[in-house]
C-alpha atoms as a PDB file:
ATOM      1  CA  UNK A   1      -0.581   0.261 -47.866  1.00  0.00           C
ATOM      2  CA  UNK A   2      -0.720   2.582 -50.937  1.00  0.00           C
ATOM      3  CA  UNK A   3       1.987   4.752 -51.887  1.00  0.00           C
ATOM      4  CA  UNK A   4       1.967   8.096 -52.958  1.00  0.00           C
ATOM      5  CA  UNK A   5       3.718   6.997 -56.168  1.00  0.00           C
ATOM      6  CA  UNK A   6       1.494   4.141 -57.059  1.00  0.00           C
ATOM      7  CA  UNK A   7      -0.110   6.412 -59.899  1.00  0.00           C
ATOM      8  CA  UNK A   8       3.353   6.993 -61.229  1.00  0.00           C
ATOM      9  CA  UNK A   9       4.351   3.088 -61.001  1.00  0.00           C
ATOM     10  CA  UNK A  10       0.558   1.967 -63.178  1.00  0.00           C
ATOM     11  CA  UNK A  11       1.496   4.499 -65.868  1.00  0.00           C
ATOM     12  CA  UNK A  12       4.563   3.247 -66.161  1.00  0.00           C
ATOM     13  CA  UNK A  13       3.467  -0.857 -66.003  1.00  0.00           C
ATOM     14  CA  UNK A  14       1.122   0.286 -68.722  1.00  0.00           C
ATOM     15  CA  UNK A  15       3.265   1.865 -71.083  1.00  0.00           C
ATOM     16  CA  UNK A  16       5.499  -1.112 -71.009  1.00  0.00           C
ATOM     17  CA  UNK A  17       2.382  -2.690 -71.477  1.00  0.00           C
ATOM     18  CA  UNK A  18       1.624  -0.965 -74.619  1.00  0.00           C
ATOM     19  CA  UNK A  19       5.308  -0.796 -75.913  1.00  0.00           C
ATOM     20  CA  UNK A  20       5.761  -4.542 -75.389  1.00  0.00           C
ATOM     21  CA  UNK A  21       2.350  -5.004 -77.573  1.00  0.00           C
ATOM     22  CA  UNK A  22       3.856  -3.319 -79.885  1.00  0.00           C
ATOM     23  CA  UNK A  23       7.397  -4.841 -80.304  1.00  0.00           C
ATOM     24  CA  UNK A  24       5.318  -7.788 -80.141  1.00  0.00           C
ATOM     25  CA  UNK A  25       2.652  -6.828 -83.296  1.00  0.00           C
ATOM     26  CA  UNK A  26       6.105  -5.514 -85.364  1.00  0.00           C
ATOM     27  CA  UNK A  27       7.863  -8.788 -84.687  1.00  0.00           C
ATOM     28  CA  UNK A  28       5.079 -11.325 -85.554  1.00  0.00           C
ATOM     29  CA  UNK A  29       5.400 -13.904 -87.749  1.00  0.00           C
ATOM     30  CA  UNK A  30       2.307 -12.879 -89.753  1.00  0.00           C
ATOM     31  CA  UNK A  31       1.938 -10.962 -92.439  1.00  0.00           C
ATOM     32  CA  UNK A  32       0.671  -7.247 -91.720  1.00  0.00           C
ATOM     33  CA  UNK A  33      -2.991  -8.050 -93.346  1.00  0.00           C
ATOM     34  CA  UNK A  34      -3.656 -11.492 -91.248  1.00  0.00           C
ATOM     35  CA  UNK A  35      -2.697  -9.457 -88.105  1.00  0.00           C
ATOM     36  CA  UNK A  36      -4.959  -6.392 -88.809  1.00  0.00           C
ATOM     37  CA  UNK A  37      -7.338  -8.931 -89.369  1.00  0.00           C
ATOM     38  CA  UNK A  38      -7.170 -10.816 -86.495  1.00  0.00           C
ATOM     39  CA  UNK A  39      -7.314  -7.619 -84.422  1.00  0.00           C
ATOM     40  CA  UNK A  40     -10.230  -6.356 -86.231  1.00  0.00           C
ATOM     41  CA  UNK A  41     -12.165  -9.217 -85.974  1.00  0.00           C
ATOM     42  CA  UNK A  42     -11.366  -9.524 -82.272  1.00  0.00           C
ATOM     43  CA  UNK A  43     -12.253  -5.562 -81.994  1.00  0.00           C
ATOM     44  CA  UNK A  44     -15.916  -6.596 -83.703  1.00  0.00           C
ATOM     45  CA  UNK A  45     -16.330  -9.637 -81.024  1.00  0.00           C
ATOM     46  CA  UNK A  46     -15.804  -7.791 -78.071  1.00  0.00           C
ATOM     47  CA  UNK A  47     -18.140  -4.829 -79.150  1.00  0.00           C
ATOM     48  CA  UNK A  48     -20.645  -7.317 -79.992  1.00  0.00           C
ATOM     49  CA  UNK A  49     -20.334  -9.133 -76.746  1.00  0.00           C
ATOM     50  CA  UNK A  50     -21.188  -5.308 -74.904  1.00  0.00           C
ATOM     51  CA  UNK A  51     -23.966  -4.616 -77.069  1.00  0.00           C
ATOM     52  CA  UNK A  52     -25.202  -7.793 -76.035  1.00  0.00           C
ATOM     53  CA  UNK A  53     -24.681  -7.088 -72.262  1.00  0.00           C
ATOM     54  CA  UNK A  54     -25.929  -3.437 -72.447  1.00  0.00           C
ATOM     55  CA  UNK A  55     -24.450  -0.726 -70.213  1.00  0.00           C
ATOM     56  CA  UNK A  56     -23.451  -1.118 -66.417  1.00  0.00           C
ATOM     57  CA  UNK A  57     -26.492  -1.336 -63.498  1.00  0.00           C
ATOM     58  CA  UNK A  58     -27.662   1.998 -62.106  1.00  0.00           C
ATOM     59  CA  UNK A  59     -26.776   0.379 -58.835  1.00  0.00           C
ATOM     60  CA  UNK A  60     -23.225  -0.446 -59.531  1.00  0.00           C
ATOM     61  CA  UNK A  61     -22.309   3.231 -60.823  1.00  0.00           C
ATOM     62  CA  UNK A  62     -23.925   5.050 -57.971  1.00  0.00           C
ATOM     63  CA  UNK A  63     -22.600   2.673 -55.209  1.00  0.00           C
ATOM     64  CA  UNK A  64     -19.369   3.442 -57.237  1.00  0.00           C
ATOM     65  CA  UNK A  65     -20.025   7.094 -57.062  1.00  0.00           C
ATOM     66  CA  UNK A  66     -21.222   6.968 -53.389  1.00  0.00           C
ATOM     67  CA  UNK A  67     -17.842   5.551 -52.404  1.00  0.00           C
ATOM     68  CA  UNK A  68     -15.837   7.754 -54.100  1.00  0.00           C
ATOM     69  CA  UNK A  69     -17.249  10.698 -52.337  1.00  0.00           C
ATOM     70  CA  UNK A  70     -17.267   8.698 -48.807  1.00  0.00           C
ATOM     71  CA  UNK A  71     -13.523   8.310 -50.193  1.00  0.00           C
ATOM     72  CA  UNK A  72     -12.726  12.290 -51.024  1.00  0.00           C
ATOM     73  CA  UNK A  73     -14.607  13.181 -47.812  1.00  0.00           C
ATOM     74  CA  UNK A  74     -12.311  11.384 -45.467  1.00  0.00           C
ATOM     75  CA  UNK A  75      -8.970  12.146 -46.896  1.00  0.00           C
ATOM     76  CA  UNK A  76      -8.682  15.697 -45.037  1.00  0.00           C
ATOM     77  CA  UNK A  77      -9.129  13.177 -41.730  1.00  0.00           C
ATOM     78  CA  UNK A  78      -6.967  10.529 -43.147  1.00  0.00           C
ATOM     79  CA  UNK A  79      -3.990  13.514 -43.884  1.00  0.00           C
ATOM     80  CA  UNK A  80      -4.551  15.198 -40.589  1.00  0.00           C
ATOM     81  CA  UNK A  81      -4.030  11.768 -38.597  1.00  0.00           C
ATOM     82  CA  UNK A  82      -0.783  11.227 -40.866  1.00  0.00           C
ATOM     83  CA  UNK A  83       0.980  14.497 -40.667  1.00  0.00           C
ATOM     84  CA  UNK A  84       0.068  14.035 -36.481  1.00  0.00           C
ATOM     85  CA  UNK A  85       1.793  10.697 -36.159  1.00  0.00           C
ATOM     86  CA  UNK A  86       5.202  12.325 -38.031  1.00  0.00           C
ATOM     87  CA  UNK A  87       8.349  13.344 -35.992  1.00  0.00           C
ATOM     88  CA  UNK A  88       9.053  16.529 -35.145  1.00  0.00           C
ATOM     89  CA  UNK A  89      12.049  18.244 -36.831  1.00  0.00           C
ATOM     90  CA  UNK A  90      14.736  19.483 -34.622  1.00  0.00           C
ATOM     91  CA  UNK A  91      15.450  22.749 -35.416  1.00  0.00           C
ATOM     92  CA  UNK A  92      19.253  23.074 -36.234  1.00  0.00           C
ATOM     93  CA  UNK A  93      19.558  26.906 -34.952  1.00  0.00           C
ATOM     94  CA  UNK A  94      20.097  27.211 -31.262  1.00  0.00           C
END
């Protein structure tokens, strides 16, 4: 089951992520040069390996779209349902 903070939690796993990479890039036992040259060179590889496999199918980014609107359409159902299964509050004046 999702959670409501689940956006919250991936933001945070990648900025540790990206600060680790860091920390990691500063504290390398290479010199500055050899590491900006490894990173460019592996920077030219991977755009060369998606020129070489060309953009996404049609088919995958409309099935993609398609389910993200089945998605939006059903959350009004999906919040109704939860809000109906919740506890009443007790109201504390008498």
């Amino acid at each position: 089951m999702r959670s409501c903070h689940s956006g919250s939690v991936f933001g945070a796993f990648l900025t540790g992520a990206l600060i680790g990479g860091v920390v990691a890039l500063l504290f390398a036992p290479r010199s500055g040069a050899e590491t900006r040259g490894m990173i460019r060179d592996f920077v030219e590889d991977e755009i060369d390996m998606v020129k070489k496999t060309g953009p996404p199918p049609r088919a995958t980014t409309s099935k993609a779209r398609s389910t993200a609107t089945d998605v939006r359409h059903a959350e009004p159902c999906v919040r109704s349902k939860i809000w109906s299964k919740r506890p009443k509050r007790r109201s504390k004046m008498k």
